[in-house]
PDB file of N, CA and C in Angstrom:
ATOM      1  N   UNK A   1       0.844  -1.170   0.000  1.00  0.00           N
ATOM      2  CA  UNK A   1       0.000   0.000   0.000  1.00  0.00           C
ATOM      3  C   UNK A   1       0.895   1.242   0.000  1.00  0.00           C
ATOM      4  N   UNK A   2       0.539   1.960  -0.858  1.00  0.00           N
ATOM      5  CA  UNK A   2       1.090   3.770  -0.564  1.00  0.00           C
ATOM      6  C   UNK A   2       0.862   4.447   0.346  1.00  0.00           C
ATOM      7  N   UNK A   3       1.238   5.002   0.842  1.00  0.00           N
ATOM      8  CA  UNK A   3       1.391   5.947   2.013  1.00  0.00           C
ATOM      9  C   UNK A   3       2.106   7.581   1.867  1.00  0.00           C
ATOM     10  N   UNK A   4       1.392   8.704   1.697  1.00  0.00           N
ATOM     11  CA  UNK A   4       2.046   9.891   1.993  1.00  0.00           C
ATOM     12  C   UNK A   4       2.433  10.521   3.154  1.00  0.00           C
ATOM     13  N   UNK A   5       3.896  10.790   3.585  1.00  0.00           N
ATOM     14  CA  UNK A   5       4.000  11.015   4.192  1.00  0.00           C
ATOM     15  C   UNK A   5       4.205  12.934   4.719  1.00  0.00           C
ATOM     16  N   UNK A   6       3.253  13.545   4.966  1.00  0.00           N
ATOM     17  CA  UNK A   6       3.547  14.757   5.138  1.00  0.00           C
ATOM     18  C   UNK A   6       4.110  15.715   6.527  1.00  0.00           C
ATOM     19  N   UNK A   7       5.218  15.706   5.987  1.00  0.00           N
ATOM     20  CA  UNK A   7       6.587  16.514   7.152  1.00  0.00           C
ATOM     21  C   UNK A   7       6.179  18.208   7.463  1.00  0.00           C
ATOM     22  N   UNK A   8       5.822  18.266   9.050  1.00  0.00           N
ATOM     23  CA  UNK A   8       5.926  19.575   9.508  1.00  0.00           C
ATOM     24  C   UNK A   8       6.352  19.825  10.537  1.00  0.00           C
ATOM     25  N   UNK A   9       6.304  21.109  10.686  1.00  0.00           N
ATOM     26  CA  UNK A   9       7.875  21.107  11.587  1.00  0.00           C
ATOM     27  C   UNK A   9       7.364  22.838  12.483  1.00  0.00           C
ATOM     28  N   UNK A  10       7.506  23.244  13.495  1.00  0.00           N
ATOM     29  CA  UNK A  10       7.179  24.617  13.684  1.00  0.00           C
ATOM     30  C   UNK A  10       7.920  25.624  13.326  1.00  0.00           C
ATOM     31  N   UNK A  11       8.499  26.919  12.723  1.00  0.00           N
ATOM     32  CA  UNK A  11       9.288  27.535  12.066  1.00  0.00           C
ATOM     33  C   UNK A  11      10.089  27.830  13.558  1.00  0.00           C
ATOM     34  N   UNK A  12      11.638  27.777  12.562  1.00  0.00           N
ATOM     35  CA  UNK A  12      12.360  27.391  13.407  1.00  0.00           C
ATOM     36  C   UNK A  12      12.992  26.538  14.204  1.00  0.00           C
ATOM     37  N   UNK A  13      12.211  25.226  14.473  1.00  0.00           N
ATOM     38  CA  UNK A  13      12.320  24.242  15.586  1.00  0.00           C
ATOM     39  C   UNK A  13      13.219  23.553  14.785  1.00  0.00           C
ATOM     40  N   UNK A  14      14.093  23.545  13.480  1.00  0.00           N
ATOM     41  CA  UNK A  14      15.341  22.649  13.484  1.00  0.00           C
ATOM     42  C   UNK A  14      16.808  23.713  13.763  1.00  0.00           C
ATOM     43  N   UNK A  15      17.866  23.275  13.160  1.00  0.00           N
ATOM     44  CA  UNK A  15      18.824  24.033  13.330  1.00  0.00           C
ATOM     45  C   UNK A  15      18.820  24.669  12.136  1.00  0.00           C
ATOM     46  N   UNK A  16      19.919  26.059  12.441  1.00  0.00           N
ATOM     47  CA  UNK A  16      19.669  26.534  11.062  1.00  0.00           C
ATOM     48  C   UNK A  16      20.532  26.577  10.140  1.00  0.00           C
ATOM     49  N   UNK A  17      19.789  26.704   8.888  1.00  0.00           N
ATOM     50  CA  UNK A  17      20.256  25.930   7.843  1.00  0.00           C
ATOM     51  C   UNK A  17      21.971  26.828   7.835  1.00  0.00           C
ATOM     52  N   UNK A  18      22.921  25.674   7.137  1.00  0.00           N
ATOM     53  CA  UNK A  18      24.403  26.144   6.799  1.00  0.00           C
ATOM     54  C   UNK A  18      25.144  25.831   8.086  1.00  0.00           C
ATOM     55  N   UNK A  19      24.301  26.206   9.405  1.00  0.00           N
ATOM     56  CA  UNK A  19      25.548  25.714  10.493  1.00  0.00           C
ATOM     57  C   UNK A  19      26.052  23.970  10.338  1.00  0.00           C
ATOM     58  N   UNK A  20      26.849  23.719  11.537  1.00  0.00           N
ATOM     59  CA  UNK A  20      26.862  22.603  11.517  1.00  0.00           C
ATOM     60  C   UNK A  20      26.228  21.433  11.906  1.00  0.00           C
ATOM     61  N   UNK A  21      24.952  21.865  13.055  1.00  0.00           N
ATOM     62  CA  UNK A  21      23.779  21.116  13.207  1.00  0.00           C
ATOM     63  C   UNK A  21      22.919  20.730  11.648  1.00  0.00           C
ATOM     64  N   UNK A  22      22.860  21.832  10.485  1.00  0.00           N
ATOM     65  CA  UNK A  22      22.463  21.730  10.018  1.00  0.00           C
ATOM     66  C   UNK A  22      22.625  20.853   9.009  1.00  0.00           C
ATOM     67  N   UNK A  23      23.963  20.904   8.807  1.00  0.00           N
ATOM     68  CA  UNK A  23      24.438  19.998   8.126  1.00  0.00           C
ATOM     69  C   UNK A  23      24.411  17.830   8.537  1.00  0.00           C
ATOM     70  N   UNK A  24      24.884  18.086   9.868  1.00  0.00           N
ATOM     71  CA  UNK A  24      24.365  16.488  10.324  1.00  0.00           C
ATOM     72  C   UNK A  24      22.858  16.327   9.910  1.00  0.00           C
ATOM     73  N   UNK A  25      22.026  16.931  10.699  1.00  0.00           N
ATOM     74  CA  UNK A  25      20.243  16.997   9.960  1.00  0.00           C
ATOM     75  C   UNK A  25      20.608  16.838   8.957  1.00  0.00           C
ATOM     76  N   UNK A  26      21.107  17.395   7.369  1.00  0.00           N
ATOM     77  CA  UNK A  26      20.732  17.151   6.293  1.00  0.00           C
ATOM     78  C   UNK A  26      21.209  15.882   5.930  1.00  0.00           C
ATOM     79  N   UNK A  27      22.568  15.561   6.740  1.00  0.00           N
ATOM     80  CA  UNK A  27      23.105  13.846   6.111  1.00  0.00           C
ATOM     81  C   UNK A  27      22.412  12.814   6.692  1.00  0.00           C
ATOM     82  N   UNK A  28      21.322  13.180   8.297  1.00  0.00           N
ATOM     83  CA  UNK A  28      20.582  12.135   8.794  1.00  0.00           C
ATOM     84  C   UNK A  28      19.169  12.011   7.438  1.00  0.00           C
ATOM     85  N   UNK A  29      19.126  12.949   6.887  1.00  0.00           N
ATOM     86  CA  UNK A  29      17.727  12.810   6.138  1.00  0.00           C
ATOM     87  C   UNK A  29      18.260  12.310   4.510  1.00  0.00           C
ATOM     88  N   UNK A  30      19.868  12.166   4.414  1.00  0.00           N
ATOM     89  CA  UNK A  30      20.567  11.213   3.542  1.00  0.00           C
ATOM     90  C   UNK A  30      20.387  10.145   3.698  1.00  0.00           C
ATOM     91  N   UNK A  31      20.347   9.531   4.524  1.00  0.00           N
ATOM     92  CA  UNK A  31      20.897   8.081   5.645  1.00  0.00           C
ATOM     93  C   UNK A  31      19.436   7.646   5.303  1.00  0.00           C
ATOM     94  N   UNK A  32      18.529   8.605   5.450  1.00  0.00           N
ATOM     95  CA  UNK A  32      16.895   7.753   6.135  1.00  0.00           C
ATOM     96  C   UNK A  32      16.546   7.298   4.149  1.00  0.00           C
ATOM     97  N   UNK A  33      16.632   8.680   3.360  1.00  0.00           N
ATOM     98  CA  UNK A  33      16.782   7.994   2.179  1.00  0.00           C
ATOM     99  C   UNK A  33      17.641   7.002   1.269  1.00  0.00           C
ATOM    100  N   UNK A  34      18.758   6.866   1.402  1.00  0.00           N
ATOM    101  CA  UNK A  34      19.602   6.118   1.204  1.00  0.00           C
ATOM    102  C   UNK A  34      18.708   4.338   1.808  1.00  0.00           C
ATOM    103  N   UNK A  35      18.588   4.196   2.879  1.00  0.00           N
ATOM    104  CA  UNK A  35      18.321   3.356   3.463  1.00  0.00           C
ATOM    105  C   UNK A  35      16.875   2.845   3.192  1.00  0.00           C
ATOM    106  N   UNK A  36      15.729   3.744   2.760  1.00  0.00           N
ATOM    107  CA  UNK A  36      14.737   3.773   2.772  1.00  0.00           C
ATOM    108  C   UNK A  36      14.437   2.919   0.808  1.00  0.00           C
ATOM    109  N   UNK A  37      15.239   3.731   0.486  1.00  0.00           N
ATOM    110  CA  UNK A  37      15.805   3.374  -1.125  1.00  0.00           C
ATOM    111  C   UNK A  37      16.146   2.074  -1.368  1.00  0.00           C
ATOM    112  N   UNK A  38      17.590   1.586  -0.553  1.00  0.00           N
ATOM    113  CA  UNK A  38      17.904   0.009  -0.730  1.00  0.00           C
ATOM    114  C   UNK A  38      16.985  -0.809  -0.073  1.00  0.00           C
ATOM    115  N   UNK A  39      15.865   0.012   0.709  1.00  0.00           N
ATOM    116  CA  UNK A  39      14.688  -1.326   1.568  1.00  0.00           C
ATOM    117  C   UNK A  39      13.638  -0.989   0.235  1.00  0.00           C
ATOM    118  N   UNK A  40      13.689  -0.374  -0.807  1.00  0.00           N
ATOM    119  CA  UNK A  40      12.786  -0.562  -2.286  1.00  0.00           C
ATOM    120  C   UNK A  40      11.145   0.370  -1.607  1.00  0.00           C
ATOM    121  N   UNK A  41      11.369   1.039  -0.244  1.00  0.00           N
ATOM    122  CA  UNK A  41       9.881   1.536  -0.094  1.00  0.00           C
ATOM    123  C   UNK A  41       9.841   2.922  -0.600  1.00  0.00           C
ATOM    124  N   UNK A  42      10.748   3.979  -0.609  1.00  0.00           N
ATOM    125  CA  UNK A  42      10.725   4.894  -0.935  1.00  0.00           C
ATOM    126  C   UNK A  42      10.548   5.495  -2.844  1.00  0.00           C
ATOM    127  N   UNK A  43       9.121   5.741  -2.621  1.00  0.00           N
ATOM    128  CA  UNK A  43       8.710   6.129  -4.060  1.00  0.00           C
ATOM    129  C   UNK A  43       8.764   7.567  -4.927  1.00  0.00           C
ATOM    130  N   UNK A  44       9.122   8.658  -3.498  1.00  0.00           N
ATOM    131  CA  UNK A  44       9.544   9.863  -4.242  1.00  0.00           C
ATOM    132  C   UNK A  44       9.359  10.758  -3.343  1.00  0.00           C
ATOM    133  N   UNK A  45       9.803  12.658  -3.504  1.00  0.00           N
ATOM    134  CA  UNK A  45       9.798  13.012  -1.939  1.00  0.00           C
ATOM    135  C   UNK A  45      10.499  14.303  -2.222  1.00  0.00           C
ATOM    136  N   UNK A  46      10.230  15.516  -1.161  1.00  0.00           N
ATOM    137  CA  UNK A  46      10.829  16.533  -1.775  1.00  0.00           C
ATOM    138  C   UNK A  46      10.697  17.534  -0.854  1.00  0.00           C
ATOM    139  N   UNK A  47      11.765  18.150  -0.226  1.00  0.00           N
ATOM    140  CA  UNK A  47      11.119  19.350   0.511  1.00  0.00           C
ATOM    141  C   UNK A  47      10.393  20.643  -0.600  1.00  0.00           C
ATOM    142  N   UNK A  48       9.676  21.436   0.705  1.00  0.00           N
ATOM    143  CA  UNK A  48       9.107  22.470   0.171  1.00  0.00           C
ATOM    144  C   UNK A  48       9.450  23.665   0.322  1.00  0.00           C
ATOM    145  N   UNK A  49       9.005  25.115  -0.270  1.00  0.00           N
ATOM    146  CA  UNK A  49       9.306  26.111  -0.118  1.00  0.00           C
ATOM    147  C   UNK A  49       8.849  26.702   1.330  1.00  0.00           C
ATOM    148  N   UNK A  50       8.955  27.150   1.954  1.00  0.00           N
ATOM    149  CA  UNK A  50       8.181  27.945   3.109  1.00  0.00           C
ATOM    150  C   UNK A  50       6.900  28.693   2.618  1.00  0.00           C
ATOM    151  N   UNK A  51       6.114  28.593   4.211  1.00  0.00           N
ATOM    152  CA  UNK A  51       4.776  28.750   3.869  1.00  0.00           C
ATOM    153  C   UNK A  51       4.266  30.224   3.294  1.00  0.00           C
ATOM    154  N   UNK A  52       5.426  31.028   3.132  1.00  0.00           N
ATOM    155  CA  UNK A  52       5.172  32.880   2.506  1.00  0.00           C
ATOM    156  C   UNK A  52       5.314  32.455   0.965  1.00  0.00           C
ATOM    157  N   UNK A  53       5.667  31.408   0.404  1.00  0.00           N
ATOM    158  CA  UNK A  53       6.523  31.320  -0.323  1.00  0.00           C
ATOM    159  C   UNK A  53       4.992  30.077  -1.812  1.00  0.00           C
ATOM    160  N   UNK A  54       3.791  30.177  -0.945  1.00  0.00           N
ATOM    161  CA  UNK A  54       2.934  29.390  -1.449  1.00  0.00           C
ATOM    162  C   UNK A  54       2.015  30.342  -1.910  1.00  0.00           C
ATOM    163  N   UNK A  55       1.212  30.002  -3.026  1.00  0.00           N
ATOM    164  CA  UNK A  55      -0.231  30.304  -3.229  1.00  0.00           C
ATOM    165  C   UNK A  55      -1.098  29.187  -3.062  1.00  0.00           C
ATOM    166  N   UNK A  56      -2.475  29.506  -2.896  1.00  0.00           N
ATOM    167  CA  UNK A  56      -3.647  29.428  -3.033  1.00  0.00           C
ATOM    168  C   UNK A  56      -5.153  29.842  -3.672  1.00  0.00           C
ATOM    169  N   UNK A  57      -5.298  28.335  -4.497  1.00  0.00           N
ATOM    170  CA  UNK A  57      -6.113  28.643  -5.743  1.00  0.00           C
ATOM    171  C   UNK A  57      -7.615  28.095  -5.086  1.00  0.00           C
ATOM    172  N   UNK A  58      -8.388  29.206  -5.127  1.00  0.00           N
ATOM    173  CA  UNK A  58      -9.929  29.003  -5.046  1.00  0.00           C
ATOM    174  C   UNK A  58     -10.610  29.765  -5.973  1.00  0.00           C
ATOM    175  N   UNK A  59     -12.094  29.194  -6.117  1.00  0.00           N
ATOM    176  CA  UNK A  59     -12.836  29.503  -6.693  1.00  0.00           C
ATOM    177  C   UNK A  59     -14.173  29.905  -6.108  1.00  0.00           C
ATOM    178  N   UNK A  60     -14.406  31.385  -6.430  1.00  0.00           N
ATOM    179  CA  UNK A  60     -15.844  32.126  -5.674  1.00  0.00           C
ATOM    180  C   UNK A  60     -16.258  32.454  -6.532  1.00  0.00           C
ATOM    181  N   UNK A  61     -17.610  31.740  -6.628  1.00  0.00           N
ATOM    182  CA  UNK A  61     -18.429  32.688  -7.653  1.00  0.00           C
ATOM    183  C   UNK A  61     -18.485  32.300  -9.010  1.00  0.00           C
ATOM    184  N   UNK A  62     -17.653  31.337  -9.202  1.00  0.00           N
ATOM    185  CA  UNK A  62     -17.053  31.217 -10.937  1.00  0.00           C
ATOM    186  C   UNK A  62     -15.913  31.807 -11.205  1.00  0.00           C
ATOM    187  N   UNK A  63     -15.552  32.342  -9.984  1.00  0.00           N
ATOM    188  CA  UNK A  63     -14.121  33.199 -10.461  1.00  0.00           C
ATOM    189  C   UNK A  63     -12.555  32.448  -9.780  1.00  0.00           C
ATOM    190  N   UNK A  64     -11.639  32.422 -10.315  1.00  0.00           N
ATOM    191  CA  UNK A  64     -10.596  31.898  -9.771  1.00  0.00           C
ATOM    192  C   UNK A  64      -9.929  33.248  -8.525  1.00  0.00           C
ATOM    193  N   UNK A  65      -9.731  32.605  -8.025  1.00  0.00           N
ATOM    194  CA  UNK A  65      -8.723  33.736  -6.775  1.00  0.00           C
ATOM    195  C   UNK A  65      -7.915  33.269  -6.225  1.00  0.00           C
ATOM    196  N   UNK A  66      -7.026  34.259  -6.415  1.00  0.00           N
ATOM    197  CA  UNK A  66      -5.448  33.832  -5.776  1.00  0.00           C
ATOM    198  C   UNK A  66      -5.135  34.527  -4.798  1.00  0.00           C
ATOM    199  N   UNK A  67      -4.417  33.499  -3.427  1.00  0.00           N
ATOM    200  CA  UNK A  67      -4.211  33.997  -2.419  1.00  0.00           C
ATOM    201  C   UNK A  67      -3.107  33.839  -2.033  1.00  0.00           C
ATOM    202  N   UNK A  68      -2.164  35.005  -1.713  1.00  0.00           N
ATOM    203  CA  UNK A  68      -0.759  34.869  -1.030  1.00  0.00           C
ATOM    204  C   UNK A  68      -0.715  33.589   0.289  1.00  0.00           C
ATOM    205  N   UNK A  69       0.337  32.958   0.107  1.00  0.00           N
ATOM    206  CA  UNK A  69       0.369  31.989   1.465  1.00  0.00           C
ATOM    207  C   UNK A  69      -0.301  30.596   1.830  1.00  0.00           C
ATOM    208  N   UNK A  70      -0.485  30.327   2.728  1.00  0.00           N
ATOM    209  CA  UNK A  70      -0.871  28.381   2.917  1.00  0.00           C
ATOM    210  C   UNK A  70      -2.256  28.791   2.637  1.00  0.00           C
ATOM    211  N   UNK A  71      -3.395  27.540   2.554  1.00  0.00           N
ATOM    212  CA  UNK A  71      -4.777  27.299   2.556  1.00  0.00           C
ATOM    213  C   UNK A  71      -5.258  27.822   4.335  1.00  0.00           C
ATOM    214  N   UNK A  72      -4.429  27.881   5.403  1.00  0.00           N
ATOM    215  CA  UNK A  72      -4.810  27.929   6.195  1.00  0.00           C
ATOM    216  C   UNK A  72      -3.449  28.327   6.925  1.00  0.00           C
ATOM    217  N   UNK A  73      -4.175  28.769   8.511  1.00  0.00           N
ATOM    218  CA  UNK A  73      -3.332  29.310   9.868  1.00  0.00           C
ATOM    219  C   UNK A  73      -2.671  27.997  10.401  1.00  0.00           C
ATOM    220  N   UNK A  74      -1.762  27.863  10.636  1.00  0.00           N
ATOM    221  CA  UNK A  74      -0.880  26.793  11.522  1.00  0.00           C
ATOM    222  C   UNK A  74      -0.099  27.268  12.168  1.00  0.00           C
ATOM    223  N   UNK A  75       0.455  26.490  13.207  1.00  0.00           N
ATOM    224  CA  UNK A  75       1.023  26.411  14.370  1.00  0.00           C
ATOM    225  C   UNK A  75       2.248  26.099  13.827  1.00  0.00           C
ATOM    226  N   UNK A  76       2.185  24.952  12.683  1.00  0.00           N
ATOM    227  CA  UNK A  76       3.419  24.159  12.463  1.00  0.00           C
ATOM    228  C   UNK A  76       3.423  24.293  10.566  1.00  0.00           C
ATOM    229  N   UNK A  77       4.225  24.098  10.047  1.00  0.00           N
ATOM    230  CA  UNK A  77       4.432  24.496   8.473  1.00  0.00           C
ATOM    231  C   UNK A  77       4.864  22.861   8.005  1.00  0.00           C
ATOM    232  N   UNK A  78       3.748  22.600   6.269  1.00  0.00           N
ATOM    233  CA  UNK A  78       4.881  21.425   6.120  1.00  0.00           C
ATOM    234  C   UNK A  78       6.084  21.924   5.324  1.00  0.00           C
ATOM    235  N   UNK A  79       6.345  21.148   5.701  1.00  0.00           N
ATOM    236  CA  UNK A  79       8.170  21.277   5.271  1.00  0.00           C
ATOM    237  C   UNK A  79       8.395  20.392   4.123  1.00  0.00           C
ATOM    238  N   UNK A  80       8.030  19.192   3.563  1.00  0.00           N
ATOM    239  CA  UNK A  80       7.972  18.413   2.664  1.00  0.00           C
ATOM    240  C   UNK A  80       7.050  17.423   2.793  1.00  0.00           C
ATOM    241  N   UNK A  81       7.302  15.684   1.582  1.00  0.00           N
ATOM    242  CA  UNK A  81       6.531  14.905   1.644  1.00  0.00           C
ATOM    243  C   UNK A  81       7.169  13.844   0.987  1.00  0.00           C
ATOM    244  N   UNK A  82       7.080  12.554   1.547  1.00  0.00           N
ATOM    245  CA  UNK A  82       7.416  11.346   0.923  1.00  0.00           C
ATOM    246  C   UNK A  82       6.053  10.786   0.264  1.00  0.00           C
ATOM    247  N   UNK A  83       6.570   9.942  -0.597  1.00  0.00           N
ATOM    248  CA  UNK A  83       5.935   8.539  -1.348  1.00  0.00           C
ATOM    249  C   UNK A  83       6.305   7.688  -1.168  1.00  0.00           C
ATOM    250  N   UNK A  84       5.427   6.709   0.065  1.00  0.00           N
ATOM    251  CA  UNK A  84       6.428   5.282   0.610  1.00  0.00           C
ATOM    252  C   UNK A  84       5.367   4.287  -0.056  1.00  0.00           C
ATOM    253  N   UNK A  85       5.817   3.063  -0.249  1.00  0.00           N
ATOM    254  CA  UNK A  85       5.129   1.843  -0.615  1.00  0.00           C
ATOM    255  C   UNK A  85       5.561   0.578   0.619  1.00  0.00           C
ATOM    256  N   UNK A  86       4.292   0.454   1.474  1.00  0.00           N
ATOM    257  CA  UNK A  86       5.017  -0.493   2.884  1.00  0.00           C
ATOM    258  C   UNK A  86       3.667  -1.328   2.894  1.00  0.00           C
ATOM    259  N   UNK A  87       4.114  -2.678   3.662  1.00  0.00           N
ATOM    260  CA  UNK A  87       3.132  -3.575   3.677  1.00  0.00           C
ATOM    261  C   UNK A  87       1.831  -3.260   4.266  1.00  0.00           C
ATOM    262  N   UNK A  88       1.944  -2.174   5.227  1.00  0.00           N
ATOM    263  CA  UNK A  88       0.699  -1.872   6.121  1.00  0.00           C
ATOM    264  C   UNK A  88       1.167  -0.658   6.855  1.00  0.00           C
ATOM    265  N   UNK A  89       0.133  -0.040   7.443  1.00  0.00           N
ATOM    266  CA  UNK A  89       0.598   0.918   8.082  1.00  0.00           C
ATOM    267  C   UNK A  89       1.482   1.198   9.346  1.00  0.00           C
ATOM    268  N   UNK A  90       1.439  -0.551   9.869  1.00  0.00           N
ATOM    269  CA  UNK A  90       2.845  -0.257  10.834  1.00  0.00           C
ATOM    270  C   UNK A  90       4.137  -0.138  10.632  1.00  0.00           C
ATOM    271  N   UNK A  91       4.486  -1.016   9.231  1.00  0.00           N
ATOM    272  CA  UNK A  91       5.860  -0.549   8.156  1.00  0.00           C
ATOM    273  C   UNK A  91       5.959   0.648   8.288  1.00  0.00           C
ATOM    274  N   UNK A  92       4.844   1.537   7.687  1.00  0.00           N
ATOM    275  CA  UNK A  92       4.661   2.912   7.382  1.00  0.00           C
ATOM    276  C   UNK A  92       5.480   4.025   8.340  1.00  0.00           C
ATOM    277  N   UNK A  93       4.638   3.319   9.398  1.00  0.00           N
ATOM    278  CA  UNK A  93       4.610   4.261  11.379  1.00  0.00           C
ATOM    279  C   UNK A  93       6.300   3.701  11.965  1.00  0.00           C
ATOM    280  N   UNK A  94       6.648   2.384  11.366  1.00  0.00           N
ATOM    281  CA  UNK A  94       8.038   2.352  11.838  1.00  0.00           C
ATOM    282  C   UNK A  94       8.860   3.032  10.861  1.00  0.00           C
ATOM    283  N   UNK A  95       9.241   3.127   9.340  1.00  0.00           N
ATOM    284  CA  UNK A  95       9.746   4.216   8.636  1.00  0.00           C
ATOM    285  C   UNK A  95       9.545   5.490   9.030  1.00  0.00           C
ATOM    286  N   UNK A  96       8.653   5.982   9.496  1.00  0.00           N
ATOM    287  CA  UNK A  96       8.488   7.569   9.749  1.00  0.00           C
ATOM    288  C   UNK A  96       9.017   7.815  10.592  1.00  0.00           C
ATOM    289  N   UNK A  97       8.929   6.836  11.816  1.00  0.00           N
ATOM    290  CA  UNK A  97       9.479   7.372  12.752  1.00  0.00           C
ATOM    291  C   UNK A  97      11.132   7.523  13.047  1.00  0.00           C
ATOM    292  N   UNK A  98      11.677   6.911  11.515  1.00  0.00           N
ATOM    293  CA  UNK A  98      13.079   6.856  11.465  1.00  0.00           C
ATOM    294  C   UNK A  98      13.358   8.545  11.086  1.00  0.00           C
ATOM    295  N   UNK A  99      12.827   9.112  10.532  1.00  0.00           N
ATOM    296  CA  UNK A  99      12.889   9.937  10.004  1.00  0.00           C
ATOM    297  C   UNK A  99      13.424  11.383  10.829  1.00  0.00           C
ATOM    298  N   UNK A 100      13.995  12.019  10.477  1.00  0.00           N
ATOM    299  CA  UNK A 100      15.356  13.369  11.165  1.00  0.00           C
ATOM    300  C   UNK A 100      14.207  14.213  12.204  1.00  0.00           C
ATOM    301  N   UNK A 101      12.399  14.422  11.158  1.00  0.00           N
ATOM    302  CA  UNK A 101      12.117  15.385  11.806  1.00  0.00           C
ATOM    303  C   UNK A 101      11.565  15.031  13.295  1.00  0.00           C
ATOM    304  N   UNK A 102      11.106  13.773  12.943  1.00  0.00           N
ATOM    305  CA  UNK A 102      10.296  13.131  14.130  1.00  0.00           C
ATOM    306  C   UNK A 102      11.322  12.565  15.071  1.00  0.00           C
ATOM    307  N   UNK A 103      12.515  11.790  14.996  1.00  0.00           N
ATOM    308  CA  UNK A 103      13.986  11.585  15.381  1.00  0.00           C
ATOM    309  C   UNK A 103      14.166  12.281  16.280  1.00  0.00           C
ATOM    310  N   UNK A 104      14.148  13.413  15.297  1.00  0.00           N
ATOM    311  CA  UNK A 104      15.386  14.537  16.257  1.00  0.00           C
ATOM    312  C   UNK A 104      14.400  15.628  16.998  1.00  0.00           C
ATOM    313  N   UNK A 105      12.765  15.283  17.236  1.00  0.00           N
ATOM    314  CA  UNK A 105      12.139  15.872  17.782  1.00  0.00           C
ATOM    315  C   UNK A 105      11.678  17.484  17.094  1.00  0.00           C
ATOM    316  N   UNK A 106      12.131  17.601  15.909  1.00  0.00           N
ATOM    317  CA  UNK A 106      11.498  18.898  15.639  1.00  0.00           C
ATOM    318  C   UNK A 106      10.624  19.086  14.901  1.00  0.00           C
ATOM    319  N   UNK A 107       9.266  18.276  14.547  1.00  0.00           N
ATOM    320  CA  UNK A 107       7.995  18.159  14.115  1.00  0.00           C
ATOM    321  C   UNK A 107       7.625  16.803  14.020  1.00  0.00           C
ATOM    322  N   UNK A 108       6.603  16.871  13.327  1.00  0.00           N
ATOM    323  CA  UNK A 108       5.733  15.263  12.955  1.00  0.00           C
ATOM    324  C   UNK A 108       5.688  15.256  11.523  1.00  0.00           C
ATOM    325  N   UNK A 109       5.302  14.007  11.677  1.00  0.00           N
ATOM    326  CA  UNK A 109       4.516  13.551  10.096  1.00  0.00           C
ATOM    327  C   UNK A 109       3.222  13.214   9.989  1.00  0.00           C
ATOM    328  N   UNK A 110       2.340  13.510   9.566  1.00  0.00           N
ATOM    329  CA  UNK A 110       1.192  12.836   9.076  1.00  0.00           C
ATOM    330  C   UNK A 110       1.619  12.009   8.103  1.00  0.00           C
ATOM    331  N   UNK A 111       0.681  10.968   8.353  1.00  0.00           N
ATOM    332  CA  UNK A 111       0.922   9.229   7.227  1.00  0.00           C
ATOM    333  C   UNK A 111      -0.917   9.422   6.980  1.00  0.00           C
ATOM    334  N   UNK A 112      -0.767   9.556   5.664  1.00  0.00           N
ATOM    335  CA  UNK A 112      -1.772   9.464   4.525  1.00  0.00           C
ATOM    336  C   UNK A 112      -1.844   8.291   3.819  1.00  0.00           C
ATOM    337  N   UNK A 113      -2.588   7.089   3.807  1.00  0.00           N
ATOM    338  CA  UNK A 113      -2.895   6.144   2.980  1.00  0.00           C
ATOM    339  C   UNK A 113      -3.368   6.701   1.597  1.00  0.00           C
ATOM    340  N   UNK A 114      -2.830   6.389   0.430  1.00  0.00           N
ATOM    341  CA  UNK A 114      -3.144   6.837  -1.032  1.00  0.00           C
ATOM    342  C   UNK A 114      -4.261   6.662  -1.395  1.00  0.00           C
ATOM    343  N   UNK A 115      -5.224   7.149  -2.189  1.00  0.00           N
ATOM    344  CA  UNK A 115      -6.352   6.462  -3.089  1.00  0.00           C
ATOM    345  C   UNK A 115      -5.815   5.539  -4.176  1.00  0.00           C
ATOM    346  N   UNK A 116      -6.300   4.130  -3.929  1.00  0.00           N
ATOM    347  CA  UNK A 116      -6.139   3.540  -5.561  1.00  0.00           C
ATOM    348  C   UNK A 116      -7.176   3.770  -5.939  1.00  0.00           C
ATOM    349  N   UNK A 117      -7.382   3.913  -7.263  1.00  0.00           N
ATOM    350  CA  UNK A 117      -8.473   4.495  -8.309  1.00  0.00           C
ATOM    351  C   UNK A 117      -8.404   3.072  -9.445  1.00  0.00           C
ATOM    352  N   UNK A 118      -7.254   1.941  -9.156  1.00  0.00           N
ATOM    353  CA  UNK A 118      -7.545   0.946 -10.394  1.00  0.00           C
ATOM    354  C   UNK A 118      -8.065  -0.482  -9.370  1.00  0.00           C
ATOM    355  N   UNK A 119      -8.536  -0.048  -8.229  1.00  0.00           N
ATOM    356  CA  UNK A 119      -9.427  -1.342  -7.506  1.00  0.00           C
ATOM    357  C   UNK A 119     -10.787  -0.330  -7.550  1.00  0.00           C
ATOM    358  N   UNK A 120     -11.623  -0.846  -8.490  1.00  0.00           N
ATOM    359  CA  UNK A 120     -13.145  -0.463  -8.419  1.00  0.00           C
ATOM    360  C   UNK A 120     -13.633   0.058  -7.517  1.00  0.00           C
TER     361      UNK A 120
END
């Protein structure tokens, strides 16, 4: 089964980027892919821009409207998202929890089960 995994984090709560905390964080989130890769579950994945850094597309009225920033107010920002393929969702919940942000304590993940659309 697929599983999305969506990474957030509260602004700020890792180290920052270029020091040398930052740099271990970025080779632990090497390690989790690297590893995640030769176990064949990892299907694709990507950090994101920051949340000033988004639009938002709705529609009022018949009209399209664009809005500076996330769909909504948070506490916590995502930060990226995997594409895992694991037998069940405890595979899932033990991969994630390998993971730098949840690891190293500076956000969560939500685990999203995929829609298949080719089982009727």
């Amino acid at each position: 089964m697929k599983y999305t995994y969506i990474l957030v984090a509260k602004p700020g709560a890792g180290p920052v980027q270029g020091s040398d905390e930052w740099k271990d964080y970025a080779a632990a989130y090497g390690a989790w892919n690297e590893e995640a890769g030769k176990a064949g579950i990892l299907k694709g994945g990507e950090p994101v821009q920051p949340p000033e850094r988004a639009t938002t597309v709705r529609k009022h009225g018949g009209e399209i409207k664009l809005h500076d920033g996330p769909f909504a107010e948070t506490k916590e920002n995502i930060i990226g998202w995997y594409l895992v393929e694991c037998d069940d969702l405890d595979e899932a919940i033990k991969w994630a929890s390998k993971l730098p942000v949840v690891d190293l304590g500076f956000g969560a993940i939500e685990i999203r089960p995929t829609v298949d659309f080719s089982k009727g």
